[in-house]
PDB file of N, CA and C in Angstrom:
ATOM      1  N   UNK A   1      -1.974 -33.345  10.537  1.00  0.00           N
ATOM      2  CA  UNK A   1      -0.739 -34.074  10.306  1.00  0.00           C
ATOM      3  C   UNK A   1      -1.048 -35.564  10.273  1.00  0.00           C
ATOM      4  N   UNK A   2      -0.314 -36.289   9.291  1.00  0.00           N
ATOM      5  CA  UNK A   2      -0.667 -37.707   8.703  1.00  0.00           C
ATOM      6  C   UNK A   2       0.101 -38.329  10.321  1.00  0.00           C
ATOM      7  N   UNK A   3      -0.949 -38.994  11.441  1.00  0.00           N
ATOM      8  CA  UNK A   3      -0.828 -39.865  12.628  1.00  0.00           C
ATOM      9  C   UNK A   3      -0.062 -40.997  12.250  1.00  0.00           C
ATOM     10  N   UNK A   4       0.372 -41.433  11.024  1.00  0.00           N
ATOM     11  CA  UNK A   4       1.551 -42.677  11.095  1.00  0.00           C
ATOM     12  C   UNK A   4       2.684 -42.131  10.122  1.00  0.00           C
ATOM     13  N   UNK A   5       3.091 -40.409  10.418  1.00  0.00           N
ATOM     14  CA  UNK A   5       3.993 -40.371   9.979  1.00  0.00           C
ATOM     15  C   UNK A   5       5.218 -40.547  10.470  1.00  0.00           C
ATOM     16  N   UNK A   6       6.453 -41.036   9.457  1.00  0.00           N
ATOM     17  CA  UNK A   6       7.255 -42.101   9.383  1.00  0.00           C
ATOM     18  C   UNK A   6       8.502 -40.158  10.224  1.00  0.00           C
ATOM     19  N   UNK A   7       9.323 -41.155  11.717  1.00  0.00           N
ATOM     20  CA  UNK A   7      10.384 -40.338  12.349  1.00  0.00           C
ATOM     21  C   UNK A   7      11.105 -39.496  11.271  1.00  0.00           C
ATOM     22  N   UNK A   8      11.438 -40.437  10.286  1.00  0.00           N
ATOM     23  CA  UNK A   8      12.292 -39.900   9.384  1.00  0.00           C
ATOM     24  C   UNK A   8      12.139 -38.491   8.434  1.00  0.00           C
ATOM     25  N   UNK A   9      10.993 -38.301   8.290  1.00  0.00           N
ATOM     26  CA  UNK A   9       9.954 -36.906   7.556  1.00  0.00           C
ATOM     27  C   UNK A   9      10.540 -35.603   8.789  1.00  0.00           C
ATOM     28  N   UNK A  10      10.080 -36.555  10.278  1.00  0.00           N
ATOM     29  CA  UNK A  10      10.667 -34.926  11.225  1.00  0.00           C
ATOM     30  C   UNK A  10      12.317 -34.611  11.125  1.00  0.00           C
ATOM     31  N   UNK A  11      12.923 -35.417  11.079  1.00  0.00           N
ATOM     32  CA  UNK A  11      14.428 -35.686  11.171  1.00  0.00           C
ATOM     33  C   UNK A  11      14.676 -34.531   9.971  1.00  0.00           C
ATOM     34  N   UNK A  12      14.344 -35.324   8.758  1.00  0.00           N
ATOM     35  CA  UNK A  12      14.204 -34.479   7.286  1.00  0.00           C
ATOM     36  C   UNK A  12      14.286 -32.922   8.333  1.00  0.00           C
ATOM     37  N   UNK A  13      12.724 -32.687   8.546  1.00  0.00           N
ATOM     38  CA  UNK A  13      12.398 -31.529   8.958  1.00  0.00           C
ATOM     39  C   UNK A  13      13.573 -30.402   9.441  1.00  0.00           C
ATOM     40  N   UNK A  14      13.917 -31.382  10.667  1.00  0.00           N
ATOM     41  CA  UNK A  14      14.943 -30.741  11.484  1.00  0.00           C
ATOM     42  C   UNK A  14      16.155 -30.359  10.855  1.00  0.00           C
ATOM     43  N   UNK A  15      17.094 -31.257  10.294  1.00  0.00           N
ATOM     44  CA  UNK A  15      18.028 -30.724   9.525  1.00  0.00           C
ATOM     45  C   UNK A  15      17.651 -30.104   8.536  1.00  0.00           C
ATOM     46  N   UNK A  16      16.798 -29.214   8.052  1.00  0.00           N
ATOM     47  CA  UNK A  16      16.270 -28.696   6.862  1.00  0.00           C
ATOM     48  C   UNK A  16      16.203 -27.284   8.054  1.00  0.00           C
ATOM     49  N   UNK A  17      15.695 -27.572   8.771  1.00  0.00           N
ATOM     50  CA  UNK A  17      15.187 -26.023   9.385  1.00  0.00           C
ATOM     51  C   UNK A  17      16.110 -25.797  10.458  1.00  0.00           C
ATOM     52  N   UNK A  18      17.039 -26.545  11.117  1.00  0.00           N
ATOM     53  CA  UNK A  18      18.240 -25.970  12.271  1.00  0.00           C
ATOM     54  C   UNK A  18      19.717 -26.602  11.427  1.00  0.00           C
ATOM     55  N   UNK A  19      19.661 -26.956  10.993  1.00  0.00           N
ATOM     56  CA  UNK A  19      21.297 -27.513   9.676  1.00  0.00           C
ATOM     57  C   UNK A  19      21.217 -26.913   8.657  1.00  0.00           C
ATOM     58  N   UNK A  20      20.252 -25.789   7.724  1.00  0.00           N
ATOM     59  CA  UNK A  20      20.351 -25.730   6.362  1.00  0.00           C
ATOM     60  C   UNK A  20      20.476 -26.948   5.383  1.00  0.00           C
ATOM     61  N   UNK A  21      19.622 -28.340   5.787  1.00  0.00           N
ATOM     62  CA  UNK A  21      19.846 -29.103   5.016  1.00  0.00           C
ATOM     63  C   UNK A  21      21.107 -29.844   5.295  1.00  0.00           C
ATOM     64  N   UNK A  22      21.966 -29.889   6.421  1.00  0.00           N
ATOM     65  CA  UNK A  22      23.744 -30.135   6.349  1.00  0.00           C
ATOM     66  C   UNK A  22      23.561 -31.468   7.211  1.00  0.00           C
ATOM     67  N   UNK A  23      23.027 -32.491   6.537  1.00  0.00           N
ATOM     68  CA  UNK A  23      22.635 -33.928   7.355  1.00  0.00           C
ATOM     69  C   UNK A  23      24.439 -34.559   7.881  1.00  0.00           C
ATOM     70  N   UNK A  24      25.561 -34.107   7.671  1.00  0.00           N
ATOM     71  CA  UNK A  24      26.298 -34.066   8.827  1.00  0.00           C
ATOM     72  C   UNK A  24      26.897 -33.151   9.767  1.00  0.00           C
ATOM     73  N   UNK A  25      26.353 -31.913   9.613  1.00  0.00           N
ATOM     74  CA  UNK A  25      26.655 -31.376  10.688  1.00  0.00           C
ATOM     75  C   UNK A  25      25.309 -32.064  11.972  1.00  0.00           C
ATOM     76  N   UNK A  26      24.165 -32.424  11.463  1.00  0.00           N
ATOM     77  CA  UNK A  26      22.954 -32.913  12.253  1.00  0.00           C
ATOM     78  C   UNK A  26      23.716 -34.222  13.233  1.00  0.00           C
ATOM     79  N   UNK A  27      24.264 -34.887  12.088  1.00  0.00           N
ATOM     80  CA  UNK A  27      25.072 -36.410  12.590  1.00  0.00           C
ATOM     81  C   UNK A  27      26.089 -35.766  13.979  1.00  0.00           C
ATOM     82  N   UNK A  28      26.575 -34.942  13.609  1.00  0.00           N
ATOM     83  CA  UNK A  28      27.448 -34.573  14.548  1.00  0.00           C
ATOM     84  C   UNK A  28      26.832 -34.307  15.638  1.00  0.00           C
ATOM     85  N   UNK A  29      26.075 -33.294  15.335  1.00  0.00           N
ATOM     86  CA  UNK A  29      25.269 -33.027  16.550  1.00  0.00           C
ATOM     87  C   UNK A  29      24.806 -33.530  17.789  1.00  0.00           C
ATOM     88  N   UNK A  30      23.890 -34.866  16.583  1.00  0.00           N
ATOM     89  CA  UNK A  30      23.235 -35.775  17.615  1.00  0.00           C
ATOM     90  C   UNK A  30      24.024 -37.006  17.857  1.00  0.00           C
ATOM     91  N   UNK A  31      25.526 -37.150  17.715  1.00  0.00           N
ATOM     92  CA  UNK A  31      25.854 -38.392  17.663  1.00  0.00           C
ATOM     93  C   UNK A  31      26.093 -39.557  17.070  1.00  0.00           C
ATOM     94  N   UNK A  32      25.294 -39.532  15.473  1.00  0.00           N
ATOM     95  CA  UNK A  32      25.286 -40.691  15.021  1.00  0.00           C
ATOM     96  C   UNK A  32      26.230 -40.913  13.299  1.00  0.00           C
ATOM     97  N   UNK A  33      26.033 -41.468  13.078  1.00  0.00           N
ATOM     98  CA  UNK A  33      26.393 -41.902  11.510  1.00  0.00           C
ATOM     99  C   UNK A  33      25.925 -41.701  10.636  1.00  0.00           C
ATOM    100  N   UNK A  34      26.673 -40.800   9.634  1.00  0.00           N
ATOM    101  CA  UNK A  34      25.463 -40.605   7.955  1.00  0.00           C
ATOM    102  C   UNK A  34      24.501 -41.815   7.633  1.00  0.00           C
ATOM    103  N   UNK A  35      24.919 -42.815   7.495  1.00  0.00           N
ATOM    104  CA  UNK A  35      24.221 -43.938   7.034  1.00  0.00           C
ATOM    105  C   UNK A  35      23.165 -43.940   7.929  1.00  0.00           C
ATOM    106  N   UNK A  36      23.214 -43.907   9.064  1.00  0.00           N
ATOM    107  CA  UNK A  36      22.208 -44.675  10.089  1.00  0.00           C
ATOM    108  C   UNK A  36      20.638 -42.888   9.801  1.00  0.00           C
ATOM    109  N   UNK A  37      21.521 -41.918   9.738  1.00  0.00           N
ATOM    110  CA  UNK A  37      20.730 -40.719   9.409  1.00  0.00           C
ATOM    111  C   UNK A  37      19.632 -40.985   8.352  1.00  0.00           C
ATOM    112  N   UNK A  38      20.855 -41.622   7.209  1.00  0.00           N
ATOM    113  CA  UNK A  38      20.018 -41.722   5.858  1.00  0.00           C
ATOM    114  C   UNK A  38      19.217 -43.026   6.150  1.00  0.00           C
ATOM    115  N   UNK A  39      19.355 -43.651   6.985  1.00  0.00           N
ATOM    116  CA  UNK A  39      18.220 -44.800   6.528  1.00  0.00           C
ATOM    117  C   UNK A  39      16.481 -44.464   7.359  1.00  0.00           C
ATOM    118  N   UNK A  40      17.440 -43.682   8.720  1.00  0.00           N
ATOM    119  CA  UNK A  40      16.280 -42.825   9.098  1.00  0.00           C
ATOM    120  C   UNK A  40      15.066 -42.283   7.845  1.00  0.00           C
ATOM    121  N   UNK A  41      15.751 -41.047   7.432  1.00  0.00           N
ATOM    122  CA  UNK A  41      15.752 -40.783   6.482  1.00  0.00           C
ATOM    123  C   UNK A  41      14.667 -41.009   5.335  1.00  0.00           C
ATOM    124  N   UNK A  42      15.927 -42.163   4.831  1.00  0.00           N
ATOM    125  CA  UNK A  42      14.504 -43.417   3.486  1.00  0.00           C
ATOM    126  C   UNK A  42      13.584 -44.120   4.112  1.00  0.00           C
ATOM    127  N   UNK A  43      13.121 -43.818   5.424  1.00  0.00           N
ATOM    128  CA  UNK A  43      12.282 -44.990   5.648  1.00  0.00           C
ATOM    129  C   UNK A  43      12.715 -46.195   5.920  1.00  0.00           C
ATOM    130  N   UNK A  44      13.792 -46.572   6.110  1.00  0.00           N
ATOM    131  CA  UNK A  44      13.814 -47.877   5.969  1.00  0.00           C
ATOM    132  C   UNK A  44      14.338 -48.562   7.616  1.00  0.00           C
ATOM    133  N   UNK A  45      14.283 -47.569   8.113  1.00  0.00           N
ATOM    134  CA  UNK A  45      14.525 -47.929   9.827  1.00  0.00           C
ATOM    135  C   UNK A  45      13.960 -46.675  10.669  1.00  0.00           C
ATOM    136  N   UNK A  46      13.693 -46.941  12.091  1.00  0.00           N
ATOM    137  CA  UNK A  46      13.277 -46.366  12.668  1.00  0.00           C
ATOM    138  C   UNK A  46      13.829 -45.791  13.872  1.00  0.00           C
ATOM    139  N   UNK A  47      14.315 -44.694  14.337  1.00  0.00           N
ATOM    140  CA  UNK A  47      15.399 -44.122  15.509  1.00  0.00           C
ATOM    141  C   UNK A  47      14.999 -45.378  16.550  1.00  0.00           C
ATOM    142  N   UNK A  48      15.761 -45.866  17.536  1.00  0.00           N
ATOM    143  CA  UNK A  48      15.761 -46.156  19.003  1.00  0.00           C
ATOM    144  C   UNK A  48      15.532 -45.294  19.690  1.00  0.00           C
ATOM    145  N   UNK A  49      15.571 -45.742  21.057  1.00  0.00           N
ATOM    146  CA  UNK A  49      15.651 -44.801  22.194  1.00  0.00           C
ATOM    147  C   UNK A  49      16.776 -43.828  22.492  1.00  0.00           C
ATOM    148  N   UNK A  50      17.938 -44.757  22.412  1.00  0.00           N
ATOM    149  CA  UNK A  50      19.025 -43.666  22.074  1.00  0.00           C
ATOM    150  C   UNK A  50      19.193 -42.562  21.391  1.00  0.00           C
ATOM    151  N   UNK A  51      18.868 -42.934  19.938  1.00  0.00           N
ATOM    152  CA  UNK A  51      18.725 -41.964  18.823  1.00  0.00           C
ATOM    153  C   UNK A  51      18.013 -40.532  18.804  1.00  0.00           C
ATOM    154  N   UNK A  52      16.754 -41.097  19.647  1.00  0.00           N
ATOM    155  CA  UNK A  52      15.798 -39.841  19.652  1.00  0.00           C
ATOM    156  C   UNK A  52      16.084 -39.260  20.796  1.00  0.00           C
ATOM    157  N   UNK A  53      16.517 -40.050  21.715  1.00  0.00           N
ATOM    158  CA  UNK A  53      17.002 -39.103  23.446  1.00  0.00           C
ATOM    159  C   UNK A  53      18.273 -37.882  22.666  1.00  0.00           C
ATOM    160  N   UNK A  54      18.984 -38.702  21.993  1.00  0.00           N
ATOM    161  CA  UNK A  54      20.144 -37.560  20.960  1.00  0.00           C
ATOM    162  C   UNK A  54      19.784 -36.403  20.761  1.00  0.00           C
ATOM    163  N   UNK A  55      18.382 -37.002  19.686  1.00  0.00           N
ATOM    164  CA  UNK A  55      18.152 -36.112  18.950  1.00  0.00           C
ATOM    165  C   UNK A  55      17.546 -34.759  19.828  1.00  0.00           C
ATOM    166  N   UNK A  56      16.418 -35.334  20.918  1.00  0.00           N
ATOM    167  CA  UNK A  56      15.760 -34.098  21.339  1.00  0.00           C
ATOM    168  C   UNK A  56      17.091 -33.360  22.223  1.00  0.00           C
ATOM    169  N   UNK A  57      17.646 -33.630  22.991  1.00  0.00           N
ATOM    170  CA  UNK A  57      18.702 -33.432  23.553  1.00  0.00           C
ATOM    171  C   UNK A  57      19.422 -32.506  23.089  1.00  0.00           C
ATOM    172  N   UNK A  58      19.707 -32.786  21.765  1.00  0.00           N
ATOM    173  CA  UNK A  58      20.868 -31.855  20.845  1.00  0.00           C
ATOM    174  C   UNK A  58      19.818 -30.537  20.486  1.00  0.00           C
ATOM    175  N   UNK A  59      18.100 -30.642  20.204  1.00  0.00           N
ATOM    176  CA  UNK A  59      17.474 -29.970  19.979  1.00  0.00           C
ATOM    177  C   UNK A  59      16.148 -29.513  20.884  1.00  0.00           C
ATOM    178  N   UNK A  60      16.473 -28.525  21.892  1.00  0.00           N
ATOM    179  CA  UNK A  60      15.819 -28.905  23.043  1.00  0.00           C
ATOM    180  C   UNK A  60      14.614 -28.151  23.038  1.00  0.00           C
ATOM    181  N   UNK A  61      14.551 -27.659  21.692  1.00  0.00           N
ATOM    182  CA  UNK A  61      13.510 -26.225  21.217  1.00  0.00           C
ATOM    183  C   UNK A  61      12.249 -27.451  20.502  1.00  0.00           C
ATOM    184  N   UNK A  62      12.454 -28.573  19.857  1.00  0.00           N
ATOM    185  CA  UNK A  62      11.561 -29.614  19.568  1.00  0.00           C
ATOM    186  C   UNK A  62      10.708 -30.150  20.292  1.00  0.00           C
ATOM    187  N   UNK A  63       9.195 -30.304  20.376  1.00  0.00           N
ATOM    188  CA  UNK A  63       8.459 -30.561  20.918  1.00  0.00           C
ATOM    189  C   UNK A  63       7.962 -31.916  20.702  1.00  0.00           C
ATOM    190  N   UNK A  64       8.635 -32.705  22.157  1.00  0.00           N
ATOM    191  CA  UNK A  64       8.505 -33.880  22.268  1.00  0.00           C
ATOM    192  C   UNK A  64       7.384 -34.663  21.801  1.00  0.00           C
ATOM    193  N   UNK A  65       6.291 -33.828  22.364  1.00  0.00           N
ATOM    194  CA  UNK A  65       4.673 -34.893  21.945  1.00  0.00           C
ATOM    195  C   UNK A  65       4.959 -34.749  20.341  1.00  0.00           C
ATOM    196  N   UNK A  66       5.107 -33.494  19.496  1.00  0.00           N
ATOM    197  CA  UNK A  66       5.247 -33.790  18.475  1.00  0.00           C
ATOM    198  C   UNK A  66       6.060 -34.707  17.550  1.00  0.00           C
ATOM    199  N   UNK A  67       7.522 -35.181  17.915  1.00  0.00           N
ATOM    200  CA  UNK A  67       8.701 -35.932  17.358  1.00  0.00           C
ATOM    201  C   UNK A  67       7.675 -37.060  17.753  1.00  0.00           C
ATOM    202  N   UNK A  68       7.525 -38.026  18.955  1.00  0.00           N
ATOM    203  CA  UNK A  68       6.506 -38.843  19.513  1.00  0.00           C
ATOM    204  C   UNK A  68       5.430 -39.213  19.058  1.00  0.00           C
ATOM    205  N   UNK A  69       4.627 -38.249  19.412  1.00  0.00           N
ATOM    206  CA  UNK A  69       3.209 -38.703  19.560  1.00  0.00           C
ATOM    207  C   UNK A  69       2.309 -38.057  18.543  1.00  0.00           C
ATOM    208  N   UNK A  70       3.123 -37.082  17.563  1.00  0.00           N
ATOM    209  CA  UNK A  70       2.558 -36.540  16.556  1.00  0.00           C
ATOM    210  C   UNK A  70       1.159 -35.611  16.528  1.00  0.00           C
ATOM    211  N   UNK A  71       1.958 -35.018  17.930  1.00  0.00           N
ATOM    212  CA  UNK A  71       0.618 -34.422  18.483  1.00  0.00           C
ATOM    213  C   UNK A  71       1.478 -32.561  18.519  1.00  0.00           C
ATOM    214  N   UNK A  72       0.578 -31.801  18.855  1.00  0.00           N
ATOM    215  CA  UNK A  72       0.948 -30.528  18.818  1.00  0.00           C
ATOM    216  C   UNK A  72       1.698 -29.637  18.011  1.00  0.00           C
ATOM    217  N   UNK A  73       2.647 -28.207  18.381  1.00  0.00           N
ATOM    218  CA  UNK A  73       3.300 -27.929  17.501  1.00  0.00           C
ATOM    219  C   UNK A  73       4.884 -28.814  17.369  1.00  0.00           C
ATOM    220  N   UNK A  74       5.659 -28.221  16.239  1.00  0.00           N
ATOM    221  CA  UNK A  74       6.719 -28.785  16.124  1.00  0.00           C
ATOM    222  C   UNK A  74       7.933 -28.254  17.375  1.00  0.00           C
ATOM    223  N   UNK A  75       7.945 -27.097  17.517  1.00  0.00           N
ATOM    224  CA  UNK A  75       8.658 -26.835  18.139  1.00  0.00           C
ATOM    225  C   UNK A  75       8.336 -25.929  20.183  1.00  0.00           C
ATOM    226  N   UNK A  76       8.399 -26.014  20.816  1.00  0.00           N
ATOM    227  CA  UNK A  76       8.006 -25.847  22.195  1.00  0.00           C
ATOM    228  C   UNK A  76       8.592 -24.385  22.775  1.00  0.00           C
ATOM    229  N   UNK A  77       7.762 -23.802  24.042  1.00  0.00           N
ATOM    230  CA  UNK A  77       8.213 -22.671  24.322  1.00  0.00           C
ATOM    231  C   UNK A  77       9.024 -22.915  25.219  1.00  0.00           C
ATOM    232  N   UNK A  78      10.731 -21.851  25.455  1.00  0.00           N
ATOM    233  CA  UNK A  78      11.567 -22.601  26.159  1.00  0.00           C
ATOM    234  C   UNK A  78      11.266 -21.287  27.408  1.00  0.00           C
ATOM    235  N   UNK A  79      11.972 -21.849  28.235  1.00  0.00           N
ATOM    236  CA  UNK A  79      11.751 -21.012  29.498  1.00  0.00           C
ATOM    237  C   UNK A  79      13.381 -20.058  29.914  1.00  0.00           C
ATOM    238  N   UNK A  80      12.959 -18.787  30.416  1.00  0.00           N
ATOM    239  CA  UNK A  80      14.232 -18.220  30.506  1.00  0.00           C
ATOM    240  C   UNK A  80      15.553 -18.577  30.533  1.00  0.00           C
ATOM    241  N   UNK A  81      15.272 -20.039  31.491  1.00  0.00           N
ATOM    242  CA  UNK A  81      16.363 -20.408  32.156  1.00  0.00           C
ATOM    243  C   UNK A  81      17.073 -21.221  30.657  1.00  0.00           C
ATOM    244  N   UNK A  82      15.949 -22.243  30.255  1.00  0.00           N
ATOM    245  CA  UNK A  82      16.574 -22.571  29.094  1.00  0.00           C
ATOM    246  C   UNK A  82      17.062 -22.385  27.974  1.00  0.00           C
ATOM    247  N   UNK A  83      16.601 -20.926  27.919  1.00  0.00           N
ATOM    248  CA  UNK A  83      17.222 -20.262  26.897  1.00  0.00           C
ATOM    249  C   UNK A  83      18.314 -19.795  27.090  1.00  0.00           C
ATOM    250  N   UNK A  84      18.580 -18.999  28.417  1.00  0.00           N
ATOM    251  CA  UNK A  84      20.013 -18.838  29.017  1.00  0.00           C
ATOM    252  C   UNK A  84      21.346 -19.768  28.905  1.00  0.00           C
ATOM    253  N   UNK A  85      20.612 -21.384  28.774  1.00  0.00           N
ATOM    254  CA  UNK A  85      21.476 -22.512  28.555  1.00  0.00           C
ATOM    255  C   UNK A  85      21.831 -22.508  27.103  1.00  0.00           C
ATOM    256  N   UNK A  86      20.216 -22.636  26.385  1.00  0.00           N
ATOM    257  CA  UNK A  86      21.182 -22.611  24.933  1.00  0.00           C
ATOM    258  C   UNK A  86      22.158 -21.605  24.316  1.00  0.00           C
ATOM    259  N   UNK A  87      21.729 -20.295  24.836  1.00  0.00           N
ATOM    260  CA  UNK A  87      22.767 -19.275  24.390  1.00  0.00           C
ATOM    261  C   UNK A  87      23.911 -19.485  24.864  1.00  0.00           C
ATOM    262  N   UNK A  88      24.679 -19.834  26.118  1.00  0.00           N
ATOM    263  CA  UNK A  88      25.666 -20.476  26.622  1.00  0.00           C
ATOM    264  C   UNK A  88      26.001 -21.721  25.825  1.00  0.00           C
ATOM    265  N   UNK A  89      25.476 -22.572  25.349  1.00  0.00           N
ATOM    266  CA  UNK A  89      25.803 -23.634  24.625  1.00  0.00           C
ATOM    267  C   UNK A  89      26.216 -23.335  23.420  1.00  0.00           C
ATOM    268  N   UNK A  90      25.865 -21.994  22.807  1.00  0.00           N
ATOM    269  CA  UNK A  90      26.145 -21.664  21.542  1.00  0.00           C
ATOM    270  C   UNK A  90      27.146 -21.038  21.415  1.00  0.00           C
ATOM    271  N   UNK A  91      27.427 -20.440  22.414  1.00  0.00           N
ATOM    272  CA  UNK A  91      28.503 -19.611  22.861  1.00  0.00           C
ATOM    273  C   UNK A  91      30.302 -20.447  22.896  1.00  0.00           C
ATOM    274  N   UNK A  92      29.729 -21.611  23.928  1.00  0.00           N
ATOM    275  CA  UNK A  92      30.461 -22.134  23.748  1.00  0.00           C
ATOM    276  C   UNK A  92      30.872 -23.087  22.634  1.00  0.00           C
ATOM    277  N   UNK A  93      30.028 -23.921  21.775  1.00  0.00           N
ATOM    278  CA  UNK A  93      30.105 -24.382  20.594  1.00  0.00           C
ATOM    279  C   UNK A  93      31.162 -23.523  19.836  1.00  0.00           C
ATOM    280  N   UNK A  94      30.662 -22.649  19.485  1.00  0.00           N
ATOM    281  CA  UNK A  94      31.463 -21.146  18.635  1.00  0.00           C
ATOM    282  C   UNK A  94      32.670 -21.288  19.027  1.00  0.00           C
ATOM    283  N   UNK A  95      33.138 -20.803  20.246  1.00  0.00           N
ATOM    284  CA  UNK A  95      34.668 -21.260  20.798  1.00  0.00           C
ATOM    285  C   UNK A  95      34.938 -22.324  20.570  1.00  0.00           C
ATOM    286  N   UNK A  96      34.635 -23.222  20.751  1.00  0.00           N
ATOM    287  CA  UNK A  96      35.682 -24.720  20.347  1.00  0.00           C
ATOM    288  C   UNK A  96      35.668 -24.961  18.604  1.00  0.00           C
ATOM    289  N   UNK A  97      34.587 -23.940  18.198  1.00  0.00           N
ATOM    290  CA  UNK A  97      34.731 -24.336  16.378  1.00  0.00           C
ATOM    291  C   UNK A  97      36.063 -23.019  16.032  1.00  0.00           C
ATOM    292  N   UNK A  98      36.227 -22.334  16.814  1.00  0.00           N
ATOM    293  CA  UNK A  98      37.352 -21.439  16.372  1.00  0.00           C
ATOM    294  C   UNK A  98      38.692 -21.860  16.735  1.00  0.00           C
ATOM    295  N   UNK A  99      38.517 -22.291  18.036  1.00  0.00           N
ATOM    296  CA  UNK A  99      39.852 -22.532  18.154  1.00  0.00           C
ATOM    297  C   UNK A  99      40.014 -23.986  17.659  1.00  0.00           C
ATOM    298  N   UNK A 100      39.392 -24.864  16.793  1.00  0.00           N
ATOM    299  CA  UNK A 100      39.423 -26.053  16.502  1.00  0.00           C
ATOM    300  C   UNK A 100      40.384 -25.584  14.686  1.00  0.00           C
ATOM    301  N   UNK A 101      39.601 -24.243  14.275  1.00  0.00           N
ATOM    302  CA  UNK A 101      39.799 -23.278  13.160  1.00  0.00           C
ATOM    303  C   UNK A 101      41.324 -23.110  13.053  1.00  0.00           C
ATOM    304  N   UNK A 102      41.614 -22.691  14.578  1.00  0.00           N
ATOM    305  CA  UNK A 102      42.667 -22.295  15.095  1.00  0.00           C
ATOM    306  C   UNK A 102      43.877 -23.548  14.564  1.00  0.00           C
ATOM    307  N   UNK A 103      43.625 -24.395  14.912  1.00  0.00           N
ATOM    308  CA  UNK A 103      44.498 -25.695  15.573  1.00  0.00           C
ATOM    309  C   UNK A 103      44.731 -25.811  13.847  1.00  0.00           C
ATOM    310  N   UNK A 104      43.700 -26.701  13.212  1.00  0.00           N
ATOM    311  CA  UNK A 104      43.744 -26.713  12.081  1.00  0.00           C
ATOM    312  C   UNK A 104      44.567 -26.003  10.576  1.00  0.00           C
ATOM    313  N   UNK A 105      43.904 -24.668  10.834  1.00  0.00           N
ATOM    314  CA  UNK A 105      44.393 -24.131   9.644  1.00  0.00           C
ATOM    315  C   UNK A 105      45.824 -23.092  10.285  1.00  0.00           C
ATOM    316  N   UNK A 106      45.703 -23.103  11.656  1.00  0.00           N
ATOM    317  CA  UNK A 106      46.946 -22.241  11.959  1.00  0.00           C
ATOM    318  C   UNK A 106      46.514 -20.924  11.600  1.00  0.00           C
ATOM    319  N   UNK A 107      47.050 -19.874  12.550  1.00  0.00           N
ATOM    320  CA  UNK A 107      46.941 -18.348  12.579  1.00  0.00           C
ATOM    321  C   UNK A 107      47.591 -17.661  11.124  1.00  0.00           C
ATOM    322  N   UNK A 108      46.786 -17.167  10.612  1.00  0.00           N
ATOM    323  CA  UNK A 108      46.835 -17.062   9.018  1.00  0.00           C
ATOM    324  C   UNK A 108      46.916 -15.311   8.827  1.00  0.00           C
ATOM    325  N   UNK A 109      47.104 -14.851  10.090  1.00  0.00           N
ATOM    326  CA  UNK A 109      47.212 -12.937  10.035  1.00  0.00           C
ATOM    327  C   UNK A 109      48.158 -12.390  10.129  1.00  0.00           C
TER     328      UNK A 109
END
């Protein structure tokens, strides 16, 4: 792996392989703004500390030395417990996107 590759290539990565490509559902995810995504993105800026604490945060299966230090694999082995969390996190995600479904489009049966 090219050692001065640019945050924005993994970012790419990530919303390509956990978003289907959906660079705002990613925004949502992690917090931030299309624009600030896309400049990620083009190269033309580089995440903060904030940004990337987001990012791994929102994606806890990403392997830090790799986003970082461009070292190892891309993604890390999670441990029971943490997997127990993300399935709970997904779980709950799901519920608030239904009943958000709910609110929105109104009971349609």
């Amino acid at each position: 792996m090219d050692l001065d590759q640019h945050p924005g290539k993994k970012i790419q990565w990530i919303i390509d392989h956990y978003e289907k490509g959906n660079k705002a559902a990613f925004a949502r995810r992690v917090s931030l703004k299309g624009p600030t995504i896309d400049s990620y993105i083009n190269e033309k800026t580089k995440p903060g500390y904030d940004a990337v604490q987001n990012i791994l945060r929102a994606y806890p299966e990403i392997n830090i030395d790799w986003f970082i230090l461009n070292q190892g694999p891309k993604k890390r082995e999670l441990s029971d417990t943490e997997l127990d969390a993300l399935e709970e996190n997904h779980r709950l995600r799901k519920g608030i996107s239904d009943l958000y479904q709910l609110y929105v489009e109104g009971d349609k049966k």
